[in-house]
PDB file of N, CA and C in Angstrom:
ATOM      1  N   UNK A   1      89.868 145.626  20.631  1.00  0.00           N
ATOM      2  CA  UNK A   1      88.971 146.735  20.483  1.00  0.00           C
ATOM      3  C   UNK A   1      89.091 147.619  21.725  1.00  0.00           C
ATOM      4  N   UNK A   2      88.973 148.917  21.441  1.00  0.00           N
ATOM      5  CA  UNK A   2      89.401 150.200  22.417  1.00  0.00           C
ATOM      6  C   UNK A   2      87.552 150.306  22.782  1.00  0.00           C
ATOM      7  N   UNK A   3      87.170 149.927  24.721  1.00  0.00           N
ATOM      8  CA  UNK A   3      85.764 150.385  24.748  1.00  0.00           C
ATOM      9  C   UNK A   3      86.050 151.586  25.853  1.00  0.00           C
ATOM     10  N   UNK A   4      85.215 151.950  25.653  1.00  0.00           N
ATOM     11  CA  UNK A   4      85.146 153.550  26.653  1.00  0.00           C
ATOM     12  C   UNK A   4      83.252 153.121  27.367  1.00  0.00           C
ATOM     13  N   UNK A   5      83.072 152.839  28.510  1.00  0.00           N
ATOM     14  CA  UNK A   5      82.093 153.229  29.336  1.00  0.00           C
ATOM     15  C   UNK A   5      81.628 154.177  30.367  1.00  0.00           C
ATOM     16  N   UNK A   6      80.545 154.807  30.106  1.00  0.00           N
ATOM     17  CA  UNK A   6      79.763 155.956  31.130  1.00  0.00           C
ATOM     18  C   UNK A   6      79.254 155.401  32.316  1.00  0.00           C
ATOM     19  N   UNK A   7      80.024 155.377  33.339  1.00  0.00           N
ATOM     20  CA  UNK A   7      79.668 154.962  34.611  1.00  0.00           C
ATOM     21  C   UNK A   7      78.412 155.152  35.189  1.00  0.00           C
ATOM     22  N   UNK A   8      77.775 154.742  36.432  1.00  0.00           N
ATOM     23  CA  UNK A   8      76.531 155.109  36.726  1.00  0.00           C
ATOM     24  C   UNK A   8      76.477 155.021  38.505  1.00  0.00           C
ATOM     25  N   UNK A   9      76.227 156.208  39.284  1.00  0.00           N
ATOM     26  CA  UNK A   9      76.118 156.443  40.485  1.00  0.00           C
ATOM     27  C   UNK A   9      77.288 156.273  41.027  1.00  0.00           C
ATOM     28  N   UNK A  10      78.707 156.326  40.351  1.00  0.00           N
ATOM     29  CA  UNK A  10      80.097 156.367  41.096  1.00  0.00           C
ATOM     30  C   UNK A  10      80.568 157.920  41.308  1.00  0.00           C
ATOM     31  N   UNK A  11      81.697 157.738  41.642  1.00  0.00           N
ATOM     32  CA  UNK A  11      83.130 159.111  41.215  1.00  0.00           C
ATOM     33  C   UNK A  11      83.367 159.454  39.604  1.00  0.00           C
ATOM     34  N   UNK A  12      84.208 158.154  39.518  1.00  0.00           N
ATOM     35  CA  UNK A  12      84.436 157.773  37.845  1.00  0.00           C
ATOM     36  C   UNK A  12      83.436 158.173  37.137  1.00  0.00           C
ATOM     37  N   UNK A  13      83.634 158.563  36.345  1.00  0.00           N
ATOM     38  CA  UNK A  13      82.585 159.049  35.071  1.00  0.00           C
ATOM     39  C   UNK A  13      82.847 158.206  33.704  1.00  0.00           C
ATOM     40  N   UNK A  14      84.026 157.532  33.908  1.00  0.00           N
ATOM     41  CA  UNK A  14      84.263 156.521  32.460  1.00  0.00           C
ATOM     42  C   UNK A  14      85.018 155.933  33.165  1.00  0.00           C
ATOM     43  N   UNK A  15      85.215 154.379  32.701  1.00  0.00           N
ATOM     44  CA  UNK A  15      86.202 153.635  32.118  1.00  0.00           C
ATOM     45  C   UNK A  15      86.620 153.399  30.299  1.00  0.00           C
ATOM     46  N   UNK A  16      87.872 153.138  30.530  1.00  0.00           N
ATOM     47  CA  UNK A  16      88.658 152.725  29.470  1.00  0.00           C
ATOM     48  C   UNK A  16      88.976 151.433  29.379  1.00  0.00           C
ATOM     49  N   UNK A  17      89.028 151.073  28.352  1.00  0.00           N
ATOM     50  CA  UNK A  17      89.726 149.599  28.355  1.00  0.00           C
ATOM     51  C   UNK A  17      90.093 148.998  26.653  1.00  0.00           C
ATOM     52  N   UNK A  18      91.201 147.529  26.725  1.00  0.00           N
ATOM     53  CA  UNK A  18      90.786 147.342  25.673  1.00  0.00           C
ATOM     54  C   UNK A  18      90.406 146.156  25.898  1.00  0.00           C
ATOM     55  N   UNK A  19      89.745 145.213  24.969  1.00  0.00           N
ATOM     56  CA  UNK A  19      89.135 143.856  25.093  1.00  0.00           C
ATOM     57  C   UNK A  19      89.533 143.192  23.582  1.00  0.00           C
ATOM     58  N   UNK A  20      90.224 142.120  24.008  1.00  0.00           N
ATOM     59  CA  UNK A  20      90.344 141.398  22.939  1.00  0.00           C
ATOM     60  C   UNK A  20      90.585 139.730  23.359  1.00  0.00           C
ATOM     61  N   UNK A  21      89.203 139.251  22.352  1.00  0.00           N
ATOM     62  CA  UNK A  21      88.183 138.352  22.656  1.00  0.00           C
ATOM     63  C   UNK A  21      87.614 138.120  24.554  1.00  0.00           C
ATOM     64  N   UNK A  22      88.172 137.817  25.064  1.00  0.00           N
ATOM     65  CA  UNK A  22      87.420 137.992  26.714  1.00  0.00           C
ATOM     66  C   UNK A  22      88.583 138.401  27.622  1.00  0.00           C
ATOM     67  N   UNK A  23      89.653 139.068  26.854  1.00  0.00           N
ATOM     68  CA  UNK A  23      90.839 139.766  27.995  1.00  0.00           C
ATOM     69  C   UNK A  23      90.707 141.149  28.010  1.00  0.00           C
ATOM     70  N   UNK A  24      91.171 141.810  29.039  1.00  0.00           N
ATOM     71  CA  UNK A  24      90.773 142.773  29.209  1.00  0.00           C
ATOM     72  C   UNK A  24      92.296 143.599  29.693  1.00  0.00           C
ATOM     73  N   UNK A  25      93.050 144.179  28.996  1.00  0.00           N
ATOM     74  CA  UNK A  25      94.347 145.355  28.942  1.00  0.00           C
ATOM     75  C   UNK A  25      93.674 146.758  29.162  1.00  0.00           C
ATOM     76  N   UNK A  26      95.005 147.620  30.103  1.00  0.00           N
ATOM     77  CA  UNK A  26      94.687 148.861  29.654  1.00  0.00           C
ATOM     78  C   UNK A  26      93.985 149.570  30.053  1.00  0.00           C
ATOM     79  N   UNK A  27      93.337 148.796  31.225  1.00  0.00           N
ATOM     80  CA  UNK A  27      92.093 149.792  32.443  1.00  0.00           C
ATOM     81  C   UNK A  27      92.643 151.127  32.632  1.00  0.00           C
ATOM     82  N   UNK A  28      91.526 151.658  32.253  1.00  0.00           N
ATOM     83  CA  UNK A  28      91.722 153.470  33.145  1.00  0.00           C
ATOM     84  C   UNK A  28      90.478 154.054  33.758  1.00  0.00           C
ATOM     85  N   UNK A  29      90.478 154.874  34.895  1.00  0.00           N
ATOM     86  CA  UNK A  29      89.391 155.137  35.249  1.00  0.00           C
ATOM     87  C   UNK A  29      89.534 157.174  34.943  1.00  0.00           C
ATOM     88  N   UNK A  30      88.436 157.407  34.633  1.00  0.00           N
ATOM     89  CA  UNK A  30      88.072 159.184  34.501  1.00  0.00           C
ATOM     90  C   UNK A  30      87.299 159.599  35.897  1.00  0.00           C
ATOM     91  N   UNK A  31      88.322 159.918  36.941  1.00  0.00           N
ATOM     92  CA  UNK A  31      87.343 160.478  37.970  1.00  0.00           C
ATOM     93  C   UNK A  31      87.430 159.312  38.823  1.00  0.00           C
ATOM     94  N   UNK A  32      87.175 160.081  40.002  1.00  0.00           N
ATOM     95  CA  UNK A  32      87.544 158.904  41.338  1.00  0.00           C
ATOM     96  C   UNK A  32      88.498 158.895  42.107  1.00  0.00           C
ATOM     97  N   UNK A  33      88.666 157.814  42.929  1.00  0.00           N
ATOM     98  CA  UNK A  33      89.844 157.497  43.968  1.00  0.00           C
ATOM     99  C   UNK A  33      91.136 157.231  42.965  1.00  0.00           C
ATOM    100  N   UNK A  34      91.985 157.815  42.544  1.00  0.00           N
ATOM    101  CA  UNK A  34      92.703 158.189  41.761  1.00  0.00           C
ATOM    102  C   UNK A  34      93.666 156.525  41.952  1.00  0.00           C
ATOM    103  N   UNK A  35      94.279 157.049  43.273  1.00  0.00           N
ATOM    104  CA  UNK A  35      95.218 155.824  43.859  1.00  0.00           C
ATOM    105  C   UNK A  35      94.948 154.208  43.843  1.00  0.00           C
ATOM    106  N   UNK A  36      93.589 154.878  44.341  1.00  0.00           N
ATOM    107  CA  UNK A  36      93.072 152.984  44.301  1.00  0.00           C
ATOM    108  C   UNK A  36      92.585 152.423  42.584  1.00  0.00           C
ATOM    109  N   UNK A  37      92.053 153.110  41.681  1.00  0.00           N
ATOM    110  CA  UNK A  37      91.583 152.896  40.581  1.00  0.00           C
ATOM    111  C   UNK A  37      93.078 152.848  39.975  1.00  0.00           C
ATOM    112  N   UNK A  38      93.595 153.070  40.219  1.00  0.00           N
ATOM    113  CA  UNK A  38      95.322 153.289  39.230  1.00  0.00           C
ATOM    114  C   UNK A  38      95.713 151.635  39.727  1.00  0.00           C
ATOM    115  N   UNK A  39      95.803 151.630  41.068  1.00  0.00           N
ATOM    116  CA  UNK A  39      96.409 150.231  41.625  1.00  0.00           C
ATOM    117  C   UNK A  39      95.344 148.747  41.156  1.00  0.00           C
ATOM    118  N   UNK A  40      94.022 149.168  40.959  1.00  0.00           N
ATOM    119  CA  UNK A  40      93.123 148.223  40.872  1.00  0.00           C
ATOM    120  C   UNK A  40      93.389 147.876  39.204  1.00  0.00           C
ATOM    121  N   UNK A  41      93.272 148.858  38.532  1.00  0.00           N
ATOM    122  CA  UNK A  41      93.967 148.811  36.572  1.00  0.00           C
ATOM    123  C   UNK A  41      95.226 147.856  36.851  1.00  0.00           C
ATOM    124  N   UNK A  42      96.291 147.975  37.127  1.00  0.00           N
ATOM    125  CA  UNK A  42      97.243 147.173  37.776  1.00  0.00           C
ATOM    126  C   UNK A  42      96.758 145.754  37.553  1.00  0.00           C
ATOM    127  N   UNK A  43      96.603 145.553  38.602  1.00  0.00           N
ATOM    128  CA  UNK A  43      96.293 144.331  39.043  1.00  0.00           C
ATOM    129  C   UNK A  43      95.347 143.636  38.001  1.00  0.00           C
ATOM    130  N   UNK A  44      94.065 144.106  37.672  1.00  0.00           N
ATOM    131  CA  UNK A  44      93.909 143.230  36.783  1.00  0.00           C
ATOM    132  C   UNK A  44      93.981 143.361  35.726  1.00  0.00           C
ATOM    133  N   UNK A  45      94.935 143.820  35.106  1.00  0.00           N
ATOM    134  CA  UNK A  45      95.404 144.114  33.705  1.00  0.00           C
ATOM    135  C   UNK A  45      96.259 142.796  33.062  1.00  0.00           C
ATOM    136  N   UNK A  46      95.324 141.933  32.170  1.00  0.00           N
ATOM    137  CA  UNK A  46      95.603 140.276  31.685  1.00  0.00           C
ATOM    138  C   UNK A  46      94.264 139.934  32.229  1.00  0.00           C
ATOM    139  N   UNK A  47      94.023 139.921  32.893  1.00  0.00           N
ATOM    140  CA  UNK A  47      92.517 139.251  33.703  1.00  0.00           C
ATOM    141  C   UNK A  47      91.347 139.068  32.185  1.00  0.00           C
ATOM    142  N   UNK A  48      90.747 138.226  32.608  1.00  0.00           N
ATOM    143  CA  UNK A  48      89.548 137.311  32.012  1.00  0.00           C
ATOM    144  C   UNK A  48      88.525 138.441  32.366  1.00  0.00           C
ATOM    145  N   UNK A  49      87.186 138.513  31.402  1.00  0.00           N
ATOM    146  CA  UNK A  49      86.468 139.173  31.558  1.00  0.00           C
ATOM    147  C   UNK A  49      85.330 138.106  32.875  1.00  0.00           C
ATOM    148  N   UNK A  50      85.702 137.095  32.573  1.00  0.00           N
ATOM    149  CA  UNK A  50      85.200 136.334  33.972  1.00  0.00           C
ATOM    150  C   UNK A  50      85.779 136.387  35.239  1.00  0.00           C
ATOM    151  N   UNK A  51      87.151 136.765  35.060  1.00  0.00           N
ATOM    152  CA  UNK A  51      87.801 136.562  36.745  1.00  0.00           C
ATOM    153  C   UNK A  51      87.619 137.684  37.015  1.00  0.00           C
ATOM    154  N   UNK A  52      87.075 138.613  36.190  1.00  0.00           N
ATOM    155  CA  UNK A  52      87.049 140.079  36.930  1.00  0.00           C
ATOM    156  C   UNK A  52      85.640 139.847  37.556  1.00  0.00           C
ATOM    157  N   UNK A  53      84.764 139.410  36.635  1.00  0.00           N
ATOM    158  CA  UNK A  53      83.077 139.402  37.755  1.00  0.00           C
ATOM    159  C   UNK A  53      83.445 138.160  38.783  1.00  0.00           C
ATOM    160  N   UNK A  54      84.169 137.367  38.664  1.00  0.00           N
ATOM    161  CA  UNK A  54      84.293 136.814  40.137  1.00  0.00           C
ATOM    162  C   UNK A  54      84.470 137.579  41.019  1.00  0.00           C
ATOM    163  N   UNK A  55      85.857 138.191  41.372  1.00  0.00           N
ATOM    164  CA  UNK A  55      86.231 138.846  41.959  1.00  0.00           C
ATOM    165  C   UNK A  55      85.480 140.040  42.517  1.00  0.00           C
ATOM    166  N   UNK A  56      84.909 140.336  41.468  1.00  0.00           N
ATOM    167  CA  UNK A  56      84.116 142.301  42.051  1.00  0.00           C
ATOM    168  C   UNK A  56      82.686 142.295  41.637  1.00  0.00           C
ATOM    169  N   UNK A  57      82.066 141.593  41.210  1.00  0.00           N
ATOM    170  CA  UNK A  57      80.650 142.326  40.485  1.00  0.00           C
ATOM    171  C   UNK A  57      80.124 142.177  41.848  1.00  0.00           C
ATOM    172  N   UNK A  58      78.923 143.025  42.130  1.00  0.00           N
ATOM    173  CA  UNK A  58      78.652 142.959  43.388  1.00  0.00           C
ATOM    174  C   UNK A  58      78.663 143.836  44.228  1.00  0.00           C
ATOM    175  N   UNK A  59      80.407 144.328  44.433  1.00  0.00           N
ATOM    176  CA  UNK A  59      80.825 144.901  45.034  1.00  0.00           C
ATOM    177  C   UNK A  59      80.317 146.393  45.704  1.00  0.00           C
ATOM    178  N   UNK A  60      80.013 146.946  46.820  1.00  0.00           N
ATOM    179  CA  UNK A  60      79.607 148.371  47.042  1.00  0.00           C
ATOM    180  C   UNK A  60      81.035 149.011  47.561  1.00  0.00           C
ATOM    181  N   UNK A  61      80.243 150.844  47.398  1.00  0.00           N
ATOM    182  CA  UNK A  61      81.096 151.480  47.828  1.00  0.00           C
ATOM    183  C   UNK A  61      80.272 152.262  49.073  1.00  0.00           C
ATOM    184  N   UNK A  62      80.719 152.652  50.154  1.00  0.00           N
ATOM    185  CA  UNK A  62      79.779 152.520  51.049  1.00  0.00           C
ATOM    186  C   UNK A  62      78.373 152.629  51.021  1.00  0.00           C
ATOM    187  N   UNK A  63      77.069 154.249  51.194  1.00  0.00           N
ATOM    188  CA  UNK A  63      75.900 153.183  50.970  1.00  0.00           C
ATOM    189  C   UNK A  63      75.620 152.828  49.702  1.00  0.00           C
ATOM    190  N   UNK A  64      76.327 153.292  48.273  1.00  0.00           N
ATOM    191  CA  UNK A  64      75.848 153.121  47.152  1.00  0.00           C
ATOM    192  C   UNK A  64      75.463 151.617  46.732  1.00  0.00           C
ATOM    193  N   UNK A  65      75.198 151.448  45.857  1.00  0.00           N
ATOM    194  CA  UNK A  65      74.578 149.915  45.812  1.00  0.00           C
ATOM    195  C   UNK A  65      75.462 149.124  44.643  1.00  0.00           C
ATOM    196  N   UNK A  66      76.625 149.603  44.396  1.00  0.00           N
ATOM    197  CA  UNK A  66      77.139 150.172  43.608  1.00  0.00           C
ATOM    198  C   UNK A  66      78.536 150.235  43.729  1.00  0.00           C
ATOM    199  N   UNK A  67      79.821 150.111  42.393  1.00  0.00           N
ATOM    200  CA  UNK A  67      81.335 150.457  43.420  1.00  0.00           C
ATOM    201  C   UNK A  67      81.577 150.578  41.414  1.00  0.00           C
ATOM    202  N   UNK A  68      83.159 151.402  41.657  1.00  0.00           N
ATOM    203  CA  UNK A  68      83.658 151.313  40.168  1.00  0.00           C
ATOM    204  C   UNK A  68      83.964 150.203  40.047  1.00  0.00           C
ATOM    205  N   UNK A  69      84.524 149.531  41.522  1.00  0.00           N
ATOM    206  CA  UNK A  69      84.990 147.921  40.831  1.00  0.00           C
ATOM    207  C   UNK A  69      83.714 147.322  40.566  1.00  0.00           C
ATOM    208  N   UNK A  70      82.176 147.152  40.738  1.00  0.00           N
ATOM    209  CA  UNK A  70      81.523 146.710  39.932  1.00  0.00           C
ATOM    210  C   UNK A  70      81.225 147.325  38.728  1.00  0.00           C
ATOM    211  N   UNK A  71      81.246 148.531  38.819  1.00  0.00           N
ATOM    212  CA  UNK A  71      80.597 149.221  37.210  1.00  0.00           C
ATOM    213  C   UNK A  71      81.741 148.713  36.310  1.00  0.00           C
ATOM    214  N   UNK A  72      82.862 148.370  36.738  1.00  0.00           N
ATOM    215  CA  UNK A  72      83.905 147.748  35.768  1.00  0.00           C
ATOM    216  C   UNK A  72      83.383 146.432  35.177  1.00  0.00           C
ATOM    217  N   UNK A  73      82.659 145.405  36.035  1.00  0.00           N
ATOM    218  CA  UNK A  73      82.195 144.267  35.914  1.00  0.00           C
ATOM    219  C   UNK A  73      81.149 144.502  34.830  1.00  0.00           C
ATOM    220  N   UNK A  74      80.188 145.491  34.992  1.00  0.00           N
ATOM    221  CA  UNK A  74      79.275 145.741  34.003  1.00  0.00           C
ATOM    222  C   UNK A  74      79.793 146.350  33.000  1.00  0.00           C
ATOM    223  N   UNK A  75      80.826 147.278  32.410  1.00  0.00           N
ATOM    224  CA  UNK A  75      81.272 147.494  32.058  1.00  0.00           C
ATOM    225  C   UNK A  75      82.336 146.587  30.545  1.00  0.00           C
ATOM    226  N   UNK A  76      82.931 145.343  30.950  1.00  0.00           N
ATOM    227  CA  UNK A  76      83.291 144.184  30.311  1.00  0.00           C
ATOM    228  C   UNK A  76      82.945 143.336  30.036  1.00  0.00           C
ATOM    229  N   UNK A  77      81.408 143.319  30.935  1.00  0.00           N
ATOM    230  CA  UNK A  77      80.671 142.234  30.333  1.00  0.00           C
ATOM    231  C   UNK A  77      80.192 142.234  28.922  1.00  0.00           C
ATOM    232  N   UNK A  78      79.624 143.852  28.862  1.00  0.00           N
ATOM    233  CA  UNK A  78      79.368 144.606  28.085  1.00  0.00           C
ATOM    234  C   UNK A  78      79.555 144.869  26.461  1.00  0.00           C
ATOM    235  N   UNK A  79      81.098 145.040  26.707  1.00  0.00           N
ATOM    236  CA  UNK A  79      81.852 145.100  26.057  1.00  0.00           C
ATOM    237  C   UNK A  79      82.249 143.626  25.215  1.00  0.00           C
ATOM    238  N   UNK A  80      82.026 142.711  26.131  1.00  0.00           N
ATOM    239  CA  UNK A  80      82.576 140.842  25.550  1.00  0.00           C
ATOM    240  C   UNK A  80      81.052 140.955  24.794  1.00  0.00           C
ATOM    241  N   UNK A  81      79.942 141.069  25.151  1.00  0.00           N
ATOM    242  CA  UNK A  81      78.673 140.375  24.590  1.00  0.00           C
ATOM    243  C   UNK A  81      78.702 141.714  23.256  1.00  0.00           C
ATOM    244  N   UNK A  82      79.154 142.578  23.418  1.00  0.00           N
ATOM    245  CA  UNK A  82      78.619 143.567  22.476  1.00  0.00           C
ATOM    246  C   UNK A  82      79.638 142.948  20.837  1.00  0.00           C
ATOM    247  N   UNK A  83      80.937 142.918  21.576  1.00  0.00           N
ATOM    248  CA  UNK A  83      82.137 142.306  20.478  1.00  0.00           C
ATOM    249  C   UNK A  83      81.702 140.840  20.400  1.00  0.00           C
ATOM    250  N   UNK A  84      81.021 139.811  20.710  1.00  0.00           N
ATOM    251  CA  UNK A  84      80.753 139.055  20.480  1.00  0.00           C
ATOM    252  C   UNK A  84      79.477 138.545  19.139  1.00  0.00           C
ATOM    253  N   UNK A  85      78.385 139.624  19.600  1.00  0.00           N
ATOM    254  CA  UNK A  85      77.658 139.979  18.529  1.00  0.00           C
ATOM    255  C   UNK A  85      77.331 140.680  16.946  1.00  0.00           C
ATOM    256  N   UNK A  86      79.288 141.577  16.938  1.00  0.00           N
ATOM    257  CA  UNK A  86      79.335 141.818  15.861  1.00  0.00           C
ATOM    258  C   UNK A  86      79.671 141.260  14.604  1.00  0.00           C
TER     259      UNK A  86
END
C-alpha cells in the first residue's frame, strides 16, 4: 500500500512511502534537508516498521521537540496499525 503523510512542526511537509505488511520501501520526503532526507530514504529502505522506531522515534531537530526522522516513526506506525485494521 502507497501511504502519503502530513508532517507536523518540521521542513518536510509529507512523507511518502510504501508499506507492505510491516516493511517499509520507497521513502520520500516533500520539503526539507533535501541531502540528508534523500540519504536517510536510502538507508532505511527494507527496514521493519520497528527498526525504524528503534532507531529514530524520539529523535529532535534542534529546539523542535520533534525531527522528520521522528515524524517518519509516527508516520509508519501509522500506516502498519491503520493497514492492520482494515
Amino acid at each position: 500500500m502507497d501511504y502519503r503523510y502530513r508532517t507536523q512542526m518540521v521542513c518536510a511537509q509529507e512523507i511518502r512511502f510504501h508499506i507492505e505488511g510491516n516493511v517499509i520501501t520507497n521513502i520520500s520526503f516533500i520539503g526539507g534537508c533535501n541531502g540528508n532526507l534523500k540519504a536517510l530514504s536510502k538507508v532505511l529502505d527494507g527496514w521493519t516498521v520497528e527498526d525504524i522506531e528503534a532507531k529514530l522515534k524520539g529523535n529532535t531537530c534542534g529546539s523542535k521537540i520533534t525531527s522528520c526522522a521522528d515524524q517518519l516513526c509516527k508516520a509508519v506506525r501509522k500506516a502498519y496499525d491503520e493497514q492492520k485494521n482494515a
